[in-house]
N, C-alpha and C. Protein backbone atom coordinates (compact mmCIF):
# COMPACT_ATOMS: atom_id res chain seq x y z
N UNK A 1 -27.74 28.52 6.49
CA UNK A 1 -26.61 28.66 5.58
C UNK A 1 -27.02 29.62 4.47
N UNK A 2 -26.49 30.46 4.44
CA UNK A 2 -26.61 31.73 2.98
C UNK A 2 -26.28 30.94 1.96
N UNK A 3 -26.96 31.54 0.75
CA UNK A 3 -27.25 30.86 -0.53
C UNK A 3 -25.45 31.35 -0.83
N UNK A 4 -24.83 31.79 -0.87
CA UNK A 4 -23.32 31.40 -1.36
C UNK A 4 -22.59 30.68 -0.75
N UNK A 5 -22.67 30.48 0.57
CA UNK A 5 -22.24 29.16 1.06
C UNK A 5 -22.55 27.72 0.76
N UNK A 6 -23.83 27.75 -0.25
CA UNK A 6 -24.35 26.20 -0.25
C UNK A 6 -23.59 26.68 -2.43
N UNK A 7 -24.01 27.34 -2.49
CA UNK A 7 -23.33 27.29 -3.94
C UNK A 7 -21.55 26.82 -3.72
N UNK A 8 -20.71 27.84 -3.15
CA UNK A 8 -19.12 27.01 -2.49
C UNK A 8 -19.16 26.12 -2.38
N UNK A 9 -19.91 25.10 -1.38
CA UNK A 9 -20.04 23.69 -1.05
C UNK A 9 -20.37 22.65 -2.08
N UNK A 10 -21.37 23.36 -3.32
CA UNK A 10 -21.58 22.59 -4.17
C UNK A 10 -20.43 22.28 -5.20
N UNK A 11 -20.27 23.37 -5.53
CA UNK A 11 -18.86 23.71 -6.11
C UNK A 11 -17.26 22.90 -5.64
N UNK A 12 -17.13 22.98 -4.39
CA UNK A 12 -16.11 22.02 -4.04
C UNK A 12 -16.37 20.78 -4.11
N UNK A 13 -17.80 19.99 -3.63
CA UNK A 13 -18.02 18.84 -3.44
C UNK A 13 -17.47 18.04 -4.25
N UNK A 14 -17.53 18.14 -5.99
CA UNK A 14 -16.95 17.08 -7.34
C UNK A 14 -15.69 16.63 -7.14
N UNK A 15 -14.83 18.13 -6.32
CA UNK A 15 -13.27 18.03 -6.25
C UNK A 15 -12.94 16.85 -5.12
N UNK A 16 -13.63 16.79 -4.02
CA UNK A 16 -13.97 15.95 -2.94
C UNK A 16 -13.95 14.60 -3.20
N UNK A 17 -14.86 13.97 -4.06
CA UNK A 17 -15.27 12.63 -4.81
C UNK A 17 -14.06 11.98 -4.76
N UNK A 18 -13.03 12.21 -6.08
CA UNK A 18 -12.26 11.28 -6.23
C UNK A 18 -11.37 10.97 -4.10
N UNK A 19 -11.00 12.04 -3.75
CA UNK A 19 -10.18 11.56 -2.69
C UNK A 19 -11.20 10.66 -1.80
N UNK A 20 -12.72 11.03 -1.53
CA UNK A 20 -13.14 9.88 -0.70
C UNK A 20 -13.49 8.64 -1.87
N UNK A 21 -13.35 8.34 -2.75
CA UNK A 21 -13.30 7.10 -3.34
C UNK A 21 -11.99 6.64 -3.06
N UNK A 22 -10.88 7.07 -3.32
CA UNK A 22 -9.46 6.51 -3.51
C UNK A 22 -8.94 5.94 -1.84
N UNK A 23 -10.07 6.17 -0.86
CA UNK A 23 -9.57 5.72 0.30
C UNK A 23 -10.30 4.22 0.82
N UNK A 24 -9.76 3.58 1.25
CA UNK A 24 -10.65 2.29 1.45
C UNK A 24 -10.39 1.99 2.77
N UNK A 25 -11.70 1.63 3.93
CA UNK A 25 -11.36 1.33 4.76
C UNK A 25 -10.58 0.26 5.21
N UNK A 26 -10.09 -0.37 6.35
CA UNK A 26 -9.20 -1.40 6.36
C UNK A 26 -10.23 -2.51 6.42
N UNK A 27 -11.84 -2.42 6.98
CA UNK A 27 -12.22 -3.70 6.65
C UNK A 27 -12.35 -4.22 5.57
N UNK A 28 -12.29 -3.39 4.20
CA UNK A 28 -12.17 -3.64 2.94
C UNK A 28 -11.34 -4.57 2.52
N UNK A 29 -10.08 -5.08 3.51
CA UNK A 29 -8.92 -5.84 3.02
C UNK A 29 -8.95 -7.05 3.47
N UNK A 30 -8.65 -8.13 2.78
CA UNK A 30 -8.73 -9.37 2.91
C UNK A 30 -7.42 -10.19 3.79
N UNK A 31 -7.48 -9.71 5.48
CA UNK A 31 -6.48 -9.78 6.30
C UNK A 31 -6.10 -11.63 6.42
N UNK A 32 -6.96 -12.45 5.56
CA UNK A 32 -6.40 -13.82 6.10
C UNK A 32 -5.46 -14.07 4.83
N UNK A 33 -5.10 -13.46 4.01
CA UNK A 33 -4.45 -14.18 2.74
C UNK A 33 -3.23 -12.76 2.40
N UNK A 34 -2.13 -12.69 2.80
CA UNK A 34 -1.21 -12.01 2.57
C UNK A 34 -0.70 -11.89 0.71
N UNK A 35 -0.79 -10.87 0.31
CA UNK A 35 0.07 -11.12 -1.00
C UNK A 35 1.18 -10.46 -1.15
N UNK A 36 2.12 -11.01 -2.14
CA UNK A 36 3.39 -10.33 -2.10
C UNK A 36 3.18 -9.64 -3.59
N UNK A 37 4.08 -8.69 -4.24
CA UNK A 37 3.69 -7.95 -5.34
C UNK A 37 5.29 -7.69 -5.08
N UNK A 38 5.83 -7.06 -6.65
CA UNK A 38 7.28 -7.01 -6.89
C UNK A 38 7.36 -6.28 -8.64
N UNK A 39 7.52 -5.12 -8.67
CA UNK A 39 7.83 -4.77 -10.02
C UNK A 39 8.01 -2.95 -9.69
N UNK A 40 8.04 -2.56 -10.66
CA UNK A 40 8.42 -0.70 -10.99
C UNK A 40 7.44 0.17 -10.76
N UNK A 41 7.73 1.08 -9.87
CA UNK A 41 7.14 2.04 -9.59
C UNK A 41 6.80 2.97 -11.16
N UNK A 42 5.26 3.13 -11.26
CA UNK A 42 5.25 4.24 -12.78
C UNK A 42 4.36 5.16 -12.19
N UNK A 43 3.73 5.22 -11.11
CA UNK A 43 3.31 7.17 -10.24
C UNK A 43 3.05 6.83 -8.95
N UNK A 44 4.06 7.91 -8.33
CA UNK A 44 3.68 7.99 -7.03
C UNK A 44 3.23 9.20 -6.52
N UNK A 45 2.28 9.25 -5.23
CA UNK A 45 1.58 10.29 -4.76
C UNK A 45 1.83 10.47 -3.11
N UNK A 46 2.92 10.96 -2.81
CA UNK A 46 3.27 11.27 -1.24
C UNK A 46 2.10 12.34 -0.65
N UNK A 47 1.45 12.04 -0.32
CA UNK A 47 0.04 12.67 0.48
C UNK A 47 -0.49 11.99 1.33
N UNK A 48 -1.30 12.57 1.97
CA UNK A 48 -2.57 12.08 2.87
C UNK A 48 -3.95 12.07 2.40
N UNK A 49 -4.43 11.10 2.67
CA UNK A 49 -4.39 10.25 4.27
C UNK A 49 -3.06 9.14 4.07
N UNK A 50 -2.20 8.85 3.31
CA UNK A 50 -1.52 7.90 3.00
C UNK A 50 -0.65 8.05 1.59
N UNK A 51 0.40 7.83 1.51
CA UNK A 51 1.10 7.59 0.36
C UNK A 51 0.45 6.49 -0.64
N UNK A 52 0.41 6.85 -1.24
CA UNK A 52 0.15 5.53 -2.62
C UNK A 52 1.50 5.43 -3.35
N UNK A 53 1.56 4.31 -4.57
CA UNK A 53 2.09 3.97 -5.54
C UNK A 53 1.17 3.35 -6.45
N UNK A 54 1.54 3.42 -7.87
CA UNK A 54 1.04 2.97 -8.93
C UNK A 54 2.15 1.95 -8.94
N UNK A 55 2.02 0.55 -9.06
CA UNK A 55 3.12 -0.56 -9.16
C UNK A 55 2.75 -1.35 -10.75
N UNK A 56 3.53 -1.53 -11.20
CA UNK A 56 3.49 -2.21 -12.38
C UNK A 56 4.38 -3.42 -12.23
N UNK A 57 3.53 -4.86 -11.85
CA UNK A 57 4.08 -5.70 -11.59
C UNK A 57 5.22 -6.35 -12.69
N UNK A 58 6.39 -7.13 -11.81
CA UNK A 58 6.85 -7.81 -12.82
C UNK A 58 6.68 -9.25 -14.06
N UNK A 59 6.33 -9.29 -15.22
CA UNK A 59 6.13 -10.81 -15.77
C UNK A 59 6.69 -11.83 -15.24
N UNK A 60 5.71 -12.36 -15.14
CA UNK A 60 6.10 -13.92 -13.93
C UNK A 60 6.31 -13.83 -12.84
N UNK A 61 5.52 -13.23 -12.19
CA UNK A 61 5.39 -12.47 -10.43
C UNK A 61 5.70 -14.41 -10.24
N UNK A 62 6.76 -14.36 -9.05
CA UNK A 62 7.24 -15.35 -8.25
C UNK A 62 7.30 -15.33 -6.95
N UNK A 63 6.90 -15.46 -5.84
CA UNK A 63 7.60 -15.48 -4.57
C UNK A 63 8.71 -15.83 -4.09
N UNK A 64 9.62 -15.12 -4.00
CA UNK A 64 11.34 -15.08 -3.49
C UNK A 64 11.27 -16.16 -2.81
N UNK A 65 12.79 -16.97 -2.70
CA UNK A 65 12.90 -18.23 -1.86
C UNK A 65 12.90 -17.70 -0.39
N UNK A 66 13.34 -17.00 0.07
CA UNK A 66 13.76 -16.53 0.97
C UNK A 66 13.03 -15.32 1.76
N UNK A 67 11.57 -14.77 0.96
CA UNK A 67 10.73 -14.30 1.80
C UNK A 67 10.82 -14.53 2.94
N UNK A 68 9.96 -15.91 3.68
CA UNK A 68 10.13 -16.22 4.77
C UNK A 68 10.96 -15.59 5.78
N UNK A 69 11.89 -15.83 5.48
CA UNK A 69 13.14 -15.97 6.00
C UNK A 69 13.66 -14.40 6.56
N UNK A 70 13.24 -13.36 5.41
CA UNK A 70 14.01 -12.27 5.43
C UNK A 70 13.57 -11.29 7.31
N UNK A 71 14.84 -10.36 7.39
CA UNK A 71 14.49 -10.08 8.69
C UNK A 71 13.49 -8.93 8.49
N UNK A 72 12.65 -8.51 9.45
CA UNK A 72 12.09 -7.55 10.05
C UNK A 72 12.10 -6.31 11.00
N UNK A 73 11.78 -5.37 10.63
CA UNK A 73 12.35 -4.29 11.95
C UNK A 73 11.10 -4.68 12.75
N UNK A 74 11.89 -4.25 14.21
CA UNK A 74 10.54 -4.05 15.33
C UNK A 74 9.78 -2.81 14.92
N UNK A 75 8.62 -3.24 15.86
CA UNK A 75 7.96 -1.89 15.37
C UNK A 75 6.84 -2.38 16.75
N UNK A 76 6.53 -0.59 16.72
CA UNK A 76 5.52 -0.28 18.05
C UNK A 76 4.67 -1.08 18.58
N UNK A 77 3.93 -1.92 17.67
CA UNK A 77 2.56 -2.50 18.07
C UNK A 77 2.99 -3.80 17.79
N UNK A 78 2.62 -5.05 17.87
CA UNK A 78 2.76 -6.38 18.31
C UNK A 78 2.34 -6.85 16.94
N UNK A 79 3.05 -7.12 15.83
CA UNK A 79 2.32 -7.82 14.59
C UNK A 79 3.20 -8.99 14.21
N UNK A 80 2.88 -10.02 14.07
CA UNK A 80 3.42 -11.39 13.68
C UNK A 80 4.00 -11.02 12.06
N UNK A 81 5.17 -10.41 11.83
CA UNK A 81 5.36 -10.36 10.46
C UNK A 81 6.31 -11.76 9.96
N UNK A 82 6.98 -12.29 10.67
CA UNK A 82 7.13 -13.47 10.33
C UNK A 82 6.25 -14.77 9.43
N UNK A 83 4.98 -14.91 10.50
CA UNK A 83 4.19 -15.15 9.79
C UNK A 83 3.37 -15.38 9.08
N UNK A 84 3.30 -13.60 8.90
CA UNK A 84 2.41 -12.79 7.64
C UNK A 84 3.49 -13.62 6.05
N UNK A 85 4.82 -13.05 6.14
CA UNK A 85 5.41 -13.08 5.11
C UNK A 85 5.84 -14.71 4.90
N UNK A 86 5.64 -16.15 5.92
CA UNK A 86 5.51 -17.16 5.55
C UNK A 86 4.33 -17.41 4.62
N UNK A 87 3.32 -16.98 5.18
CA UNK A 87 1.85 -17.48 4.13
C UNK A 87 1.33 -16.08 3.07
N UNK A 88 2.37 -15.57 2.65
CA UNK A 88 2.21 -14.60 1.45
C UNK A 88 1.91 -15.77 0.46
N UNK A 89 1.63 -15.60 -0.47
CA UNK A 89 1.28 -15.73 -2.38
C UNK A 89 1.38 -14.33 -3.47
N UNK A 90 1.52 -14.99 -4.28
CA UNK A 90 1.53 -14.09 -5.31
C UNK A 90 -0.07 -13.86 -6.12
N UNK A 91 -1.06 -13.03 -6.33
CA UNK A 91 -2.22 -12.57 -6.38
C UNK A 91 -2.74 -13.90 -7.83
N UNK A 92 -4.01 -14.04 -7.58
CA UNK A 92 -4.51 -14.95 -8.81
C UNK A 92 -4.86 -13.75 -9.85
N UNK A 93 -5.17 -12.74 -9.56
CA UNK A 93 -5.78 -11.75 -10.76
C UNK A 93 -4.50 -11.76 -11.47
N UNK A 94 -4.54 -11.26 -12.78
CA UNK A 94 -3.91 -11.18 -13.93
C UNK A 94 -3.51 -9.48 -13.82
N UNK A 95 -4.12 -8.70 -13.39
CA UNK A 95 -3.83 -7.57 -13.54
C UNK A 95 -1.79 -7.04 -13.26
N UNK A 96 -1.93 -5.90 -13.96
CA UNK A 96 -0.30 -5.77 -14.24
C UNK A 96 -0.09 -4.75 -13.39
N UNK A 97 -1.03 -3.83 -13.40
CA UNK A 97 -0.97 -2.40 -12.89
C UNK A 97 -1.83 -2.96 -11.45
N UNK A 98 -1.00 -2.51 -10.25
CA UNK A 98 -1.69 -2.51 -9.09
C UNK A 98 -1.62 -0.76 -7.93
N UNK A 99 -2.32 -0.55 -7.27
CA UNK A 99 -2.27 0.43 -6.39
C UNK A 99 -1.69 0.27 -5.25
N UNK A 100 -1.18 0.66 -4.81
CA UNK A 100 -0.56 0.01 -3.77
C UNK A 100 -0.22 1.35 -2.36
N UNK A 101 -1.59 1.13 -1.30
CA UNK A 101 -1.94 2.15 -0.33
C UNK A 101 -0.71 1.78 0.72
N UNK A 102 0.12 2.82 0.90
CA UNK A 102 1.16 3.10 2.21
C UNK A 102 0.74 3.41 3.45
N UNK A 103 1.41 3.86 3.92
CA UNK A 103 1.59 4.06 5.50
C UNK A 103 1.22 5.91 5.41
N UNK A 104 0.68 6.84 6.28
CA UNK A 104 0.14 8.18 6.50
C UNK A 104 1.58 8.66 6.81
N UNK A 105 2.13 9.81 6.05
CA UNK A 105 3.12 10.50 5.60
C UNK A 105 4.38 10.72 6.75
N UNK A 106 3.42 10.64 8.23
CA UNK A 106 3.77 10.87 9.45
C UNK A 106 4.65 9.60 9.54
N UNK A 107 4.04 8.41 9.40
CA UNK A 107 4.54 7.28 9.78
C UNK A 107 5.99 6.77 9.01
N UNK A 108 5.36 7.51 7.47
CA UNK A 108 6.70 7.14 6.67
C UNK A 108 7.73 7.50 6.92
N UNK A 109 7.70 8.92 7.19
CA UNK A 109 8.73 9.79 8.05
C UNK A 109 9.17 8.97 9.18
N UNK A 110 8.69 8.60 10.25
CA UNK A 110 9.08 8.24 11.38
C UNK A 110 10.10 6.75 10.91
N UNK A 111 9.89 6.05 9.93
CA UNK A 111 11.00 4.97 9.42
C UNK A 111 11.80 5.39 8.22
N UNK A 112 11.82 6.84 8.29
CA UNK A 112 12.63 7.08 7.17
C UNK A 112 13.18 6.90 5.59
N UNK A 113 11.43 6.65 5.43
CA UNK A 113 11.70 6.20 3.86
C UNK A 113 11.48 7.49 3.32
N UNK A 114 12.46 7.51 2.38
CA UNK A 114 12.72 9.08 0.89
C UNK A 114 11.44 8.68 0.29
N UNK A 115 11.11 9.55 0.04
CA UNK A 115 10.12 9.97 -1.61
C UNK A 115 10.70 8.65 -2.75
N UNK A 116 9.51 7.87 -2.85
CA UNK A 116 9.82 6.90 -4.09
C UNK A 116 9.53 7.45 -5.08
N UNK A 117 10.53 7.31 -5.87
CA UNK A 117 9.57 7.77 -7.22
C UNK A 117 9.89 7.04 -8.46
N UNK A 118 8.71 7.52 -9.15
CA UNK A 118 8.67 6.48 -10.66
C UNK A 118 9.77 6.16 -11.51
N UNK A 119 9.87 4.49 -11.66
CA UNK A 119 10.97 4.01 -12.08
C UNK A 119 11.87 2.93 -10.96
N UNK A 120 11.65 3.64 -9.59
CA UNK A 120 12.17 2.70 -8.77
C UNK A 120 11.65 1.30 -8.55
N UNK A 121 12.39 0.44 -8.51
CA UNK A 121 11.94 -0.85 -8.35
C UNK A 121 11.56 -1.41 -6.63
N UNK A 122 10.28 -1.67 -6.49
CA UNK A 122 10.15 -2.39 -5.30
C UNK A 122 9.79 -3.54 -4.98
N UNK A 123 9.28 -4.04 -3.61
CA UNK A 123 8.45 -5.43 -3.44
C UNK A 123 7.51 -5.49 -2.44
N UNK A 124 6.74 -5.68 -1.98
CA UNK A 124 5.96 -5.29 -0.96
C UNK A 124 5.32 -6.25 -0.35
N UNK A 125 4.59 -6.74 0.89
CA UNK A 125 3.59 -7.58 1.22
C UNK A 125 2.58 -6.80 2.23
N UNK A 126 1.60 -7.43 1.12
CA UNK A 126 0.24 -6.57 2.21
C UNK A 126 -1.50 -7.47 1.62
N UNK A 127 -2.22 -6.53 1.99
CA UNK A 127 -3.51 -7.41 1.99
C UNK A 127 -4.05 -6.72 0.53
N UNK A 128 -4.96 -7.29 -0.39
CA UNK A 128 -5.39 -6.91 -1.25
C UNK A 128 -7.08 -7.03 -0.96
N UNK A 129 -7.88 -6.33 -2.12
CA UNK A 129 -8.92 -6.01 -1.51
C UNK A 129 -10.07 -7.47 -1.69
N UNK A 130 -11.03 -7.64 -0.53
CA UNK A 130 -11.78 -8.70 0.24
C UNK A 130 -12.39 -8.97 -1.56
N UNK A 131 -12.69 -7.99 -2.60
CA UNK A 131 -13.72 -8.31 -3.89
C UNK A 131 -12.76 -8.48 -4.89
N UNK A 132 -12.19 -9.72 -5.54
CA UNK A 132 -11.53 -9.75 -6.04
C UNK A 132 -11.80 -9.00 -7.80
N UNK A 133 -13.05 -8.22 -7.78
CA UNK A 133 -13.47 -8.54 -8.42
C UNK A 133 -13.61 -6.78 -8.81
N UNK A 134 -13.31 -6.20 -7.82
CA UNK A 134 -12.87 -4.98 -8.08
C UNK A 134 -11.28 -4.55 -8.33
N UNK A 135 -11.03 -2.86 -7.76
CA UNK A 135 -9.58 -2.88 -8.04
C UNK A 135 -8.67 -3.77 -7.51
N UNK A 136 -7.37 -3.47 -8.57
CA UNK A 136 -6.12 -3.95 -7.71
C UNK A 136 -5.77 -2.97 -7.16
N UNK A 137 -6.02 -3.16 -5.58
CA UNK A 137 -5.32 -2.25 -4.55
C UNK A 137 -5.07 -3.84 -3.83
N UNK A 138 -3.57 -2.85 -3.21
CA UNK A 138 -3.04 -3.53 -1.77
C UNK A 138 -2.53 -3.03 -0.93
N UNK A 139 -3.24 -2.70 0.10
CA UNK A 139 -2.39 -2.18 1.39
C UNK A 139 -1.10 -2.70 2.07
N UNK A 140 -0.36 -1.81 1.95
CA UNK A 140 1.32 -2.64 2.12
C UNK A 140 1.63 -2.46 4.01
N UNK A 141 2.08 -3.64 4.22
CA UNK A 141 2.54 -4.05 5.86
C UNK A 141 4.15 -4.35 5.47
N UNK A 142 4.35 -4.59 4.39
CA UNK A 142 5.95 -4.81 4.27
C UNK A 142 6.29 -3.96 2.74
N UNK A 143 7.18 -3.06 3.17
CA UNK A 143 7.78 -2.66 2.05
C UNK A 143 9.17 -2.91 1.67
N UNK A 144 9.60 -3.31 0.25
CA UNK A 144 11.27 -3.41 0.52
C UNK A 144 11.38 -2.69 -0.93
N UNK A 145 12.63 -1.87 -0.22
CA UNK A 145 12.91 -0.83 -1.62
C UNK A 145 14.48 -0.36 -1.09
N UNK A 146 15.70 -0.47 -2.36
CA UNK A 146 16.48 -0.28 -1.85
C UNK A 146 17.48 -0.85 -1.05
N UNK A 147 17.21 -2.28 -0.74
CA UNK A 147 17.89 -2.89 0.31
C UNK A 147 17.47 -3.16 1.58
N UNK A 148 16.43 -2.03 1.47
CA UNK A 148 16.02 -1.91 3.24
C UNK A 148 14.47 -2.57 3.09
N UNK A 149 13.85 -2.64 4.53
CA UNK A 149 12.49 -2.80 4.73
C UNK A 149 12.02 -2.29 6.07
N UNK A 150 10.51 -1.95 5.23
CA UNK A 150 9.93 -0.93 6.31
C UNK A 150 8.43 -1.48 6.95
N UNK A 151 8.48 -1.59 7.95
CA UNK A 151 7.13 -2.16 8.18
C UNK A 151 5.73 -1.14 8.77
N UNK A 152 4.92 -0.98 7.88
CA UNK A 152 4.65 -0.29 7.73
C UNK A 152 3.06 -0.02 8.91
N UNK A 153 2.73 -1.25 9.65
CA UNK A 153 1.08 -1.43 10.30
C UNK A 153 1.23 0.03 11.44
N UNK A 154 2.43 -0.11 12.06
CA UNK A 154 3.30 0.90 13.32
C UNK A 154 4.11 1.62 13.29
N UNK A 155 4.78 2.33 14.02
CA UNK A 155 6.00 3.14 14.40
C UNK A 155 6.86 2.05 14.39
N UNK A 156 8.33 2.70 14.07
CA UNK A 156 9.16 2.03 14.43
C UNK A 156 9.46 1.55 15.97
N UNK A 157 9.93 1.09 16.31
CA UNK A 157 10.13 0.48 17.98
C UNK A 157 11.39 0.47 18.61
């Protein structure tokens, strides 16, 4: 490698950092304990590897009576969302501000969700991370925004 190629590389590498921190693998997520989350979108980032949201939960996060209950779209791959969204909870951390990792830009597209953006109100159920003890991130398997819901593990079906 020529000495200006390793100087470039050094040079890009810092810019690099934050995006491989901001990605977490899926064993990172704590798949036996579903949480539900519900408040205002305040930044969103439509990119890859995945859409994010910045969620700013609502005071007195509650679980809807009717979670359970609510319907589901099919979708490609075989996932029990029924009941995922029976044994949801609402998170023990206190935190207000959560992250909240989407579905890869491709996928969002393919169920037709618009560009969210800050200010919109949503609700979501997905896994939060295995260390409670780090961030609030949650990878979302159910999104509802709008009226609608999108499930987010697959393609639509």
């Amino acid at each position: 490698m020529k000495r200006r190629d390793l100087v470039l590389a050094a040079i890009a590498l810092p810019a690099l950092v934050p995006l491989a921190r901001a990605h977490h693998g899926w064993s990172s997520f704590d798949q036996d304990r579903p949480l539900y989350l519900e408040g205002k979108v305040v930044k969103a980032r439509w990119q890859n590897p995945h859409a994010e949201l910045d969620l700013e939960v609502v005071p007195g996060l509650k679980l809807p009576a009717d979670l359970a209950r609510r319907q589901l779209p099919a979708q490609s791959a075989n996932v029990d969302g029924k009941p995922l969204l029976a044994k949801a909870t609402v998170p023990t951390r206190k935190e207000t501000l959560w992250e909240i990792e989407l579905a890869p830009l491709t996928r969002m597209e393919a169920w037709k969700v618009a560009e969210i953006k800050p200010g919109t109100m949503i609700s979501v159920v997905g896994f939060g991370l295995k260390d409670e003890k780090g961030e609030a991130v949650l990878r979302a398997e159910y999104l509802f925004v709008d009226g609608k819901v999108y499930a987010l593990r697959s393609s639509p079906a």
